[in-house]
C-alpha atoms as a PDB file:
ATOM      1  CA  UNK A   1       0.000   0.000   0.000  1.00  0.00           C
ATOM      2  CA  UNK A   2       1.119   3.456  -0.737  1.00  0.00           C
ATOM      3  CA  UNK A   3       1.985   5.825   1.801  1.00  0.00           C
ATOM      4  CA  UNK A   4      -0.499   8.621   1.990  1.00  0.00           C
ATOM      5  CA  UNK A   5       0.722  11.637  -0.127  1.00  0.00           C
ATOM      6  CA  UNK A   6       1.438  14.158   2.608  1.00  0.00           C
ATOM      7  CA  UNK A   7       3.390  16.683   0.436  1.00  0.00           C
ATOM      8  CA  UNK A   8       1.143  16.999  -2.149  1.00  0.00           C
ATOM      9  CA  UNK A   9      -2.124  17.225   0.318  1.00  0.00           C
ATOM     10  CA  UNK A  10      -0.021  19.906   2.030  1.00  0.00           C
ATOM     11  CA  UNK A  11       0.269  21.831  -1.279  1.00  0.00           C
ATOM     12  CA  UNK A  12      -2.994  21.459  -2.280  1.00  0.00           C
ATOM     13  CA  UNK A  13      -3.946  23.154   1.459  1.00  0.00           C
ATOM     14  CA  UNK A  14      -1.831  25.721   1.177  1.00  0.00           C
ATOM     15  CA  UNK A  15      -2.658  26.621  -2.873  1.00  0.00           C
ATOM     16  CA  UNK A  16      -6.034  25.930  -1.609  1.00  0.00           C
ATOM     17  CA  UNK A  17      -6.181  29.044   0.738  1.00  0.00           C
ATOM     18  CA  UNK A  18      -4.164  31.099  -1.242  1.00  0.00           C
ATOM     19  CA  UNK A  19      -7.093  30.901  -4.083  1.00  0.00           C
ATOM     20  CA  UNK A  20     -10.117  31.407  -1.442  1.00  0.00           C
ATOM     21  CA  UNK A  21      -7.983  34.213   0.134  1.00  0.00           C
ATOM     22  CA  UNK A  22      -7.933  35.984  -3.232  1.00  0.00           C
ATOM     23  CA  UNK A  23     -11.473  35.299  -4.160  1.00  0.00           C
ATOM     24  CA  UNK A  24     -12.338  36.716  -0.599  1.00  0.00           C
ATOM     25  CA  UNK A  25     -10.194  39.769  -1.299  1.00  0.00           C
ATOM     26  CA  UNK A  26     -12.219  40.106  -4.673  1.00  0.00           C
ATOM     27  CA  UNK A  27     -15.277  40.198  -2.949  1.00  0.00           C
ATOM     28  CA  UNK A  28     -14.358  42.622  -0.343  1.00  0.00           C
ATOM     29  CA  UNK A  29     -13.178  45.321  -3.457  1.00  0.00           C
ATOM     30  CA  UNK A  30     -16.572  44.030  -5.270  1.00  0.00           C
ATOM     31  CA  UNK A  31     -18.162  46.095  -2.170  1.00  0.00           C
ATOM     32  CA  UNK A  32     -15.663  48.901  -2.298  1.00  0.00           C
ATOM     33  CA  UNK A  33     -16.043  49.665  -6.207  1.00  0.00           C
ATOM     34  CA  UNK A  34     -20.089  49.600  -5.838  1.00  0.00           C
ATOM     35  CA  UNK A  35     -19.593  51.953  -2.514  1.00  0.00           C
ATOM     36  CA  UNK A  36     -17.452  54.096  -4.330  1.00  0.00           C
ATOM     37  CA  UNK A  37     -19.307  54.302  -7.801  1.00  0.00           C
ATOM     38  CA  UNK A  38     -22.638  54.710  -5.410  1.00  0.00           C
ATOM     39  CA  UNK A  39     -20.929  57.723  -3.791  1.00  0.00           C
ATOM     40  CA  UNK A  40     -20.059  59.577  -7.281  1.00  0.00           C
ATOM     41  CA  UNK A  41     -23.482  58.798  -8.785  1.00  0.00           C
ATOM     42  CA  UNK A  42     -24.840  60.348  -5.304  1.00  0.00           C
ATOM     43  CA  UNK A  43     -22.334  63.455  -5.619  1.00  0.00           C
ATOM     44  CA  UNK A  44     -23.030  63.795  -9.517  1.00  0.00           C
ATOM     45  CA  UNK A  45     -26.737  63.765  -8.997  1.00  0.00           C
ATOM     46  CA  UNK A  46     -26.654  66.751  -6.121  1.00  0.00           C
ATOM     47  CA  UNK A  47     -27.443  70.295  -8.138  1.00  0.00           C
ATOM     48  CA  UNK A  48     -24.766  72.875  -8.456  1.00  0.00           C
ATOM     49  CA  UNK A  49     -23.978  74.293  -4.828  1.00  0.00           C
ATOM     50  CA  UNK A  50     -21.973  77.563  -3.887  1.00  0.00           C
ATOM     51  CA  UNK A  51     -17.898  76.888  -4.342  1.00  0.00           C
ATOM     52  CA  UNK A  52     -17.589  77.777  -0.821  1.00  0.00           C
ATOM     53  CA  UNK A  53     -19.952  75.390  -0.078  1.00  0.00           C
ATOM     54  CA  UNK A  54     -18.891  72.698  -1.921  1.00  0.00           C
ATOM     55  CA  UNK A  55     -15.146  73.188  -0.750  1.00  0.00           C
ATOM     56  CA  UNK A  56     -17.031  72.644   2.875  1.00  0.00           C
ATOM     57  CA  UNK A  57     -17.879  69.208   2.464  1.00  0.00           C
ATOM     58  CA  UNK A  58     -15.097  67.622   1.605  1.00  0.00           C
ATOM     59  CA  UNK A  59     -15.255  65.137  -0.854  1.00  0.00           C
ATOM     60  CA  UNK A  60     -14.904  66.957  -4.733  1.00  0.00           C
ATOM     61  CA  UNK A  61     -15.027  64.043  -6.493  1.00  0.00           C
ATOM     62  CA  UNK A  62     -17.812  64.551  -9.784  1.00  0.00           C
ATOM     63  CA  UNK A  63     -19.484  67.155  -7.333  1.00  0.00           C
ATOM     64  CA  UNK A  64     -20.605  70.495  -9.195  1.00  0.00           C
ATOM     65  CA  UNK A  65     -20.166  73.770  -7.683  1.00  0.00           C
ATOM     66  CA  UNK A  66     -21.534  77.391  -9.112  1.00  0.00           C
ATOM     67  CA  UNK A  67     -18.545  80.028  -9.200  1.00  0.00           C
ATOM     68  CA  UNK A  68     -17.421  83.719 -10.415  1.00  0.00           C
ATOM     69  CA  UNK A  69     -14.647  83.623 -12.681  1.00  0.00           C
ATOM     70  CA  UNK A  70     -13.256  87.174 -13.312  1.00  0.00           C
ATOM     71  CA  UNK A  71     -11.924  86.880 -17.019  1.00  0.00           C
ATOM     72  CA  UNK A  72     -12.463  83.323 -17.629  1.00  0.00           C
ATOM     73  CA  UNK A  73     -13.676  83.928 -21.165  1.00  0.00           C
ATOM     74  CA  UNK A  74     -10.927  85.788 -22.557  1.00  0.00           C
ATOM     75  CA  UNK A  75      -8.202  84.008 -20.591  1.00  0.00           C
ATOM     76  CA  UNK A  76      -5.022  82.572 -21.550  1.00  0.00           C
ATOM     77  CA  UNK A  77      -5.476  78.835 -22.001  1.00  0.00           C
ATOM     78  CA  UNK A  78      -2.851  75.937 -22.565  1.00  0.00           C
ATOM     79  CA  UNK A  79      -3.708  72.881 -25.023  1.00  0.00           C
ATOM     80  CA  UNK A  80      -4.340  69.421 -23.095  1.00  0.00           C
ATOM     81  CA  UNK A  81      -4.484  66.864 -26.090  1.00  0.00           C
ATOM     82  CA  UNK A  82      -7.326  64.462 -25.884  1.00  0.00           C
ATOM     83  CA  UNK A  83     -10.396  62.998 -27.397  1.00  0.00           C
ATOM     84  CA  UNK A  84     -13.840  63.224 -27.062  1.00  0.00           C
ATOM     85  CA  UNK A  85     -16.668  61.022 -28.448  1.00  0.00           C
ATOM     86  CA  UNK A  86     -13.924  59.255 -30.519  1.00  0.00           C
ATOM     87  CA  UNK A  87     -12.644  62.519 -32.242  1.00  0.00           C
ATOM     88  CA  UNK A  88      -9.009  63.716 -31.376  1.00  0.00           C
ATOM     89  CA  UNK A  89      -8.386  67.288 -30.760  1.00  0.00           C
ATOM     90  CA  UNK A  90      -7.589  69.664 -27.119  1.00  0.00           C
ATOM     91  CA  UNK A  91      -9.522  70.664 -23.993  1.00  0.00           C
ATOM     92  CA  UNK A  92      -8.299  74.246 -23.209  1.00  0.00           C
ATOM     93  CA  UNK A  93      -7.481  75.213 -19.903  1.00  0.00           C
ATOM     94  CA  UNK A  94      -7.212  78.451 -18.030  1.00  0.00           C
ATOM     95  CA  UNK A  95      -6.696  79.546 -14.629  1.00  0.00           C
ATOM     96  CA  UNK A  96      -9.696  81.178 -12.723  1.00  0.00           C
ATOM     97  CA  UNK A  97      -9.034  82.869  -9.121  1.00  0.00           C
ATOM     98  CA  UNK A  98     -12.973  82.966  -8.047  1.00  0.00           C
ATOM     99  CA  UNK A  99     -14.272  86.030  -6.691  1.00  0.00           C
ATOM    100  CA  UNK A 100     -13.461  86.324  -2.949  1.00  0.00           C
ATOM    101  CA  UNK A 101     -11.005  83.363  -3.189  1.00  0.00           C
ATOM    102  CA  UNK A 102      -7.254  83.341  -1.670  1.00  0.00           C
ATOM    103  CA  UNK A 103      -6.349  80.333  -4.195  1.00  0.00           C
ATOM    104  CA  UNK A 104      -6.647  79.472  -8.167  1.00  0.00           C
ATOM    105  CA  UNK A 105      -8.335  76.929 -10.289  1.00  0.00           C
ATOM    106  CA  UNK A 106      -7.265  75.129 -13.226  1.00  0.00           C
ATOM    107  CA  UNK A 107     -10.641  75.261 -15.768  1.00  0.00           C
ATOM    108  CA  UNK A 108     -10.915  72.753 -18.480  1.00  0.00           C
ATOM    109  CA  UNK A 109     -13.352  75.298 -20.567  1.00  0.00           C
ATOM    110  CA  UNK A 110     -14.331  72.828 -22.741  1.00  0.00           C
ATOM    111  CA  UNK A 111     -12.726  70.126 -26.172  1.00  0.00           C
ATOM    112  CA  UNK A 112     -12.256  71.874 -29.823  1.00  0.00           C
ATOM    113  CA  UNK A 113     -11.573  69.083 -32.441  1.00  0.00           C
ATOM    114  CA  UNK A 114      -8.559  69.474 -34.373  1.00  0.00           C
ATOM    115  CA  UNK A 115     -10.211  70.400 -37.388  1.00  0.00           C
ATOM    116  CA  UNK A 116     -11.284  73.689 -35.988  1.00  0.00           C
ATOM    117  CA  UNK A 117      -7.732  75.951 -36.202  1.00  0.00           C
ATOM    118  CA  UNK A 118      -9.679  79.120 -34.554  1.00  0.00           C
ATOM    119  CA  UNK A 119      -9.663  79.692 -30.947  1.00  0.00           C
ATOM    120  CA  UNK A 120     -11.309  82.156 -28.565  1.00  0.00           C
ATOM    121  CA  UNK A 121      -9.614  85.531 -28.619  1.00  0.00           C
ATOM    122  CA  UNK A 122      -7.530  86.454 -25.538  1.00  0.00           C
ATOM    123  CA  UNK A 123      -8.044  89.347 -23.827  1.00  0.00           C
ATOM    124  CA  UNK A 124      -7.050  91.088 -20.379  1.00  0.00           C
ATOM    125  CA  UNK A 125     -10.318  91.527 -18.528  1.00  0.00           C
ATOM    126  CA  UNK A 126     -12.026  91.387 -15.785  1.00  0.00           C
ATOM    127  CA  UNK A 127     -15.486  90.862 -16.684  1.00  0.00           C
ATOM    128  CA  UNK A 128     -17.041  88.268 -14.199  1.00  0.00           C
ATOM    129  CA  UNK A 129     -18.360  84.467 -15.685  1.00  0.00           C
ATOM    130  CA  UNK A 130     -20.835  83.106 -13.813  1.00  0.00           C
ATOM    131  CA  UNK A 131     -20.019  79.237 -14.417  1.00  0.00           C
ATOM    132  CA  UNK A 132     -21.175  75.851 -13.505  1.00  0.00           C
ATOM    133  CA  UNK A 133     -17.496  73.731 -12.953  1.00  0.00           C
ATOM    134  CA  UNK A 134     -17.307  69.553 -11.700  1.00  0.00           C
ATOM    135  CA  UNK A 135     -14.619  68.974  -9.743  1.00  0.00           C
ATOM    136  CA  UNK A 136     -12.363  65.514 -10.486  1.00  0.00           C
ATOM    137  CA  UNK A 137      -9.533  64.439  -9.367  1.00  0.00           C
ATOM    138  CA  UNK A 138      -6.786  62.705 -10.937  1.00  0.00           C
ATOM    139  CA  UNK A 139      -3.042  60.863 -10.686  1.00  0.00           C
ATOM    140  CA  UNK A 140      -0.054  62.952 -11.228  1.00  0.00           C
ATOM    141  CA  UNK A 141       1.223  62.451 -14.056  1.00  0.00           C
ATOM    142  CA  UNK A 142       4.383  59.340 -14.014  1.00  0.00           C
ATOM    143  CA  UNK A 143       7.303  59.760 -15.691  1.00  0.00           C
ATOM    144  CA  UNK A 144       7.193  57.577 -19.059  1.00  0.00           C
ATOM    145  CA  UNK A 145       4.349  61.146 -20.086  1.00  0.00           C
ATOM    146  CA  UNK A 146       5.019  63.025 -22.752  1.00  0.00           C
ATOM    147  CA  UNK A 147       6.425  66.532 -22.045  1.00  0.00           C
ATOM    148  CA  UNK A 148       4.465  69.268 -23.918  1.00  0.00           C
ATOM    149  CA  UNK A 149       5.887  70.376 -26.502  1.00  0.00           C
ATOM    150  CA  UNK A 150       4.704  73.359 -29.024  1.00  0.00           C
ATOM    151  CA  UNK A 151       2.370  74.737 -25.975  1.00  0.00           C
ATOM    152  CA  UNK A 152       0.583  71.440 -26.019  1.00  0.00           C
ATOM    153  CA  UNK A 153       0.463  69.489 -22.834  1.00  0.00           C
ATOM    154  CA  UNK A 154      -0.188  65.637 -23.391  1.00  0.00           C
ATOM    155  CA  UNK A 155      -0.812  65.016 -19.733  1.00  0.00           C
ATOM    156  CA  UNK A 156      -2.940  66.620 -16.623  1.00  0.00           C
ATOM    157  CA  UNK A 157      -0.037  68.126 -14.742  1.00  0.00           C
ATOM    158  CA  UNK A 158      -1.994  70.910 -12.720  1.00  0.00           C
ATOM    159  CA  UNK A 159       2.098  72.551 -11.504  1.00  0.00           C
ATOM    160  CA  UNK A 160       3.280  72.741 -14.998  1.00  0.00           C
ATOM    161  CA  UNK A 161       0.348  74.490 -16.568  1.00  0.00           C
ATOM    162  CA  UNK A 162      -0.314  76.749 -13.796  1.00  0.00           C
ATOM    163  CA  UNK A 163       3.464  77.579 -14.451  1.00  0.00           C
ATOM    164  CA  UNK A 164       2.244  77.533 -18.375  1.00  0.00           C
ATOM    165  CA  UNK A 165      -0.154  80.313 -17.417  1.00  0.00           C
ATOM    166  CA  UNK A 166       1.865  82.555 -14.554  1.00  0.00           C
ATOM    167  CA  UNK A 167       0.025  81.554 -12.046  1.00  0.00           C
ATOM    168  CA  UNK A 168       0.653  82.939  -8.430  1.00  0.00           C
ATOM    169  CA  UNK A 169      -0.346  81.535  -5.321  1.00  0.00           C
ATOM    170  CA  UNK A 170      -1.909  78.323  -4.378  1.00  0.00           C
ATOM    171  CA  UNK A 171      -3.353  76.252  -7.151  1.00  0.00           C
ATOM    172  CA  UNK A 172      -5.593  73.520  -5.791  1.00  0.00           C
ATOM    173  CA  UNK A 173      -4.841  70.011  -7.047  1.00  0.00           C
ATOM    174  CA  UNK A 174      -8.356  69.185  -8.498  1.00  0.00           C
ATOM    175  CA  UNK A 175      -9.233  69.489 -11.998  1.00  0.00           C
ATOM    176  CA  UNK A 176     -12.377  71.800 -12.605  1.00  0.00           C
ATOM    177  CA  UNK A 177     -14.596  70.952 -16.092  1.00  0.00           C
ATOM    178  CA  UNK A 178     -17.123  73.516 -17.498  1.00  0.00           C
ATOM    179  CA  UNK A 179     -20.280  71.916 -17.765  1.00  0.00           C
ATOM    180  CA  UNK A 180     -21.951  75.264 -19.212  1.00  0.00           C
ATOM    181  CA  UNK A 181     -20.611  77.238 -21.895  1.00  0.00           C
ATOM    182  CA  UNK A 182     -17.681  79.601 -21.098  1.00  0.00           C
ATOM    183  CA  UNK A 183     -17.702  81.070 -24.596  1.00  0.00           C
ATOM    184  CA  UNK A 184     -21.301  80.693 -26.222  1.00  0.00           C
ATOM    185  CA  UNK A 185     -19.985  83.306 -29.098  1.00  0.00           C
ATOM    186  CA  UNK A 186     -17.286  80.010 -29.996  1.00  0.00           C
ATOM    187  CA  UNK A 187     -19.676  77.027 -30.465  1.00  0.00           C
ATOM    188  CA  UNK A 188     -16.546  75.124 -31.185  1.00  0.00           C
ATOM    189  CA  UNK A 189     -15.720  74.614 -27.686  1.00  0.00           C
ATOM    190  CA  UNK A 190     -17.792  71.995 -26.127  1.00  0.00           C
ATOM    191  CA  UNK A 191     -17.737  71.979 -22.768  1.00  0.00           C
ATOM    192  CA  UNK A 192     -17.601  68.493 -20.947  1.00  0.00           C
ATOM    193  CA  UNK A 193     -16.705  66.621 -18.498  1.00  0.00           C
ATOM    194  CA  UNK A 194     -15.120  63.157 -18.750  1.00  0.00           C
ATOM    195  CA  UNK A 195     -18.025  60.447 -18.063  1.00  0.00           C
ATOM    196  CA  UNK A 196     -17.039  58.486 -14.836  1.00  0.00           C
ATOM    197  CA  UNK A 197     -14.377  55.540 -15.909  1.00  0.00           C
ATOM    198  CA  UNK A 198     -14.855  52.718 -13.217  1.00  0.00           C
ATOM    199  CA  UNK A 199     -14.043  49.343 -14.541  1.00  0.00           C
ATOM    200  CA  UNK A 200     -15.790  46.803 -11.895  1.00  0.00           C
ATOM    201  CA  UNK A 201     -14.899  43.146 -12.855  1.00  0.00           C
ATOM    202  CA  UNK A 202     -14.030  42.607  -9.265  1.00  0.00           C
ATOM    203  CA  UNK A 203     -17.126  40.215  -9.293  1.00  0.00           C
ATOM    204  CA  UNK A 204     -15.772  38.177 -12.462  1.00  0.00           C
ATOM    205  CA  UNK A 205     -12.253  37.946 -10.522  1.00  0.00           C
ATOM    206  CA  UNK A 206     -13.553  36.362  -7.228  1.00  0.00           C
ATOM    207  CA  UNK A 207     -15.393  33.772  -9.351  1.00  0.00           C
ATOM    208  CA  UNK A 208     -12.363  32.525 -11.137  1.00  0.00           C
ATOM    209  CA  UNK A 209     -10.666  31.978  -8.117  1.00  0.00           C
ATOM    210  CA  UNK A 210     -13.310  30.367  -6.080  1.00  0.00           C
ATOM    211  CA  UNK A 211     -13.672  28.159  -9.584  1.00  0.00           C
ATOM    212  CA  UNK A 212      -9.932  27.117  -9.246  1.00  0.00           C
ATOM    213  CA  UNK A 213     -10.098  26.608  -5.556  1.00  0.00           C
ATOM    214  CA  UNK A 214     -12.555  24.428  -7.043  1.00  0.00           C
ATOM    215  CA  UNK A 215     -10.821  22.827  -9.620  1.00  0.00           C
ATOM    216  CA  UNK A 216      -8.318  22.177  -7.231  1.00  0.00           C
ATOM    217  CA  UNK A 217     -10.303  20.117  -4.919  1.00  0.00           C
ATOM    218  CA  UNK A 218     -11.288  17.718  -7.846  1.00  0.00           C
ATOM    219  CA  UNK A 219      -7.715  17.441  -9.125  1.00  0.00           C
ATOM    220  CA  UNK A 220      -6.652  16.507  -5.842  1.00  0.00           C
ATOM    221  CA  UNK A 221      -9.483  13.907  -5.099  1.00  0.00           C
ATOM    222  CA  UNK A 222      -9.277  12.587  -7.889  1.00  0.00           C
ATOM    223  CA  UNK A 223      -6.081  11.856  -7.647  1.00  0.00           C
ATOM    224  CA  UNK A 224      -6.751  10.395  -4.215  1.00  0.00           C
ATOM    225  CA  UNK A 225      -8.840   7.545  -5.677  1.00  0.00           C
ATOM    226  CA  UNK A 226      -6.809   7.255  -8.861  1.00  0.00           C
ATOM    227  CA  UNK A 227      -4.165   5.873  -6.136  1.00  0.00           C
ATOM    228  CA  UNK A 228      -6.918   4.303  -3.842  1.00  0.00           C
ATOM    229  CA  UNK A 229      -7.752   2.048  -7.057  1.00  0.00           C
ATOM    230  CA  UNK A 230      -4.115   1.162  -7.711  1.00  0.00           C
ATOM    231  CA  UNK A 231      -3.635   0.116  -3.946  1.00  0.00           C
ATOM    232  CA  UNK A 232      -7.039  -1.949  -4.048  1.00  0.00           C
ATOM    233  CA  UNK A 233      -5.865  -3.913  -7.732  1.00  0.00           C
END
């Protein structure tokens, strides 16, 4: 008779809890990513509160806030390359210190496809813009991005274009996209923000690794009476 296959039974344990351990940890971001994508569907769906209010509460993410922006619509902007709706072109950004406000904001004002060479005039004003602007958030940009080149960035780096654009004093972090139209007279510039990119295949993951845990246990019983027959003939 064979001797009983310790080893491999203590393999198959530990492989065994390594796959329900990931499967488990699957689940638990499953609940995360559905927390999180309820919390921006909550935030986008609130109407358009004062900035000061907004800034109040905390979490920016996809919230919208109503602001004064002395200027906006003759500002200098930068070129952000990017695409929108499947057609290539910019987003152009400009710097708005809100009325009353000790600190800037970057403002995407909106994407012009690059077959539209015009651009809104510049201008040194300070005509006030009442705008509605939805905060997001994103990653600093790593070092394999493109520098811009030809005044056209190629990734959101809020330092360098608020250096781009002379800015002084604080600059928050957050990105800020018009929703309503900085410059109706330029119908060119469509402004947008990005629709909410959450991938959630957490659920798909924890299946595949509760179907090898699985898997597993029929290999290895299997196995077990493969040998079981062997010893019996």
């Amino acid at each position: 008779m064979k001797r009983f296959p310790w080893i491999l039974t203590v393999l198959t344990v530990l492989a065994l809890i390594l796959l329900i351990g990931l499967g488990v940890w699957q689940v638990e971001r499953l609940k995360w990513k559905e927390g999180l994508i309820a919390a921006a569907d909550a935030a986008a769906s609130k109407p358009p509160a004062p900035l000061d209010q907004v800034l109040s509460e905390g979490d920016l993410e996809f919230r919208k806030a109503l602001m004064v922006c002395p200027g906006l619509a003759s500002a200098p902007f930068i070129e952000l390359q990017s695409i929108h709706d499947g057609e290539a072109g910019v987003r152009l950004i400009s710097a708005c210190k809100p009325a009353g406000a000790d600190f800037s904001l970057l403002i995407d004002r909106g994407f012009v496809g690059d077959g539209v060479t015009e651009r809104p005039r510049v201008v040194e004003t300070t005509l006030p813009l009442v705008m509605v602007g939805e905060f997001r958030t994103f990653d600093k940009p790593g070092a394999m991005s493109p520098a811009p080149r030809d005044g056209r960035f190629y990734a959101r780096d809020t330092a360098a274009m608020a250096k781009a654009l002379n800015v002084t004093g604080p600059v928050r972090p957050e990105a800020v996209f018009a929703v309503t139209a900085v410059n109706p007279e330029f119908p060119a510039l469509r402004p947008s923000a990005p629709p909410a990119a959450f991938s959630n295949n957490h659920l798909g993951y924890a299946m595949t690794w509760f179907g090898l845990a699985i898997a597993l246990v029929g290999f290895y019983v299997a196995l077990l009476r493969r040998r079981t027959k062997k010893d019996i003939s």
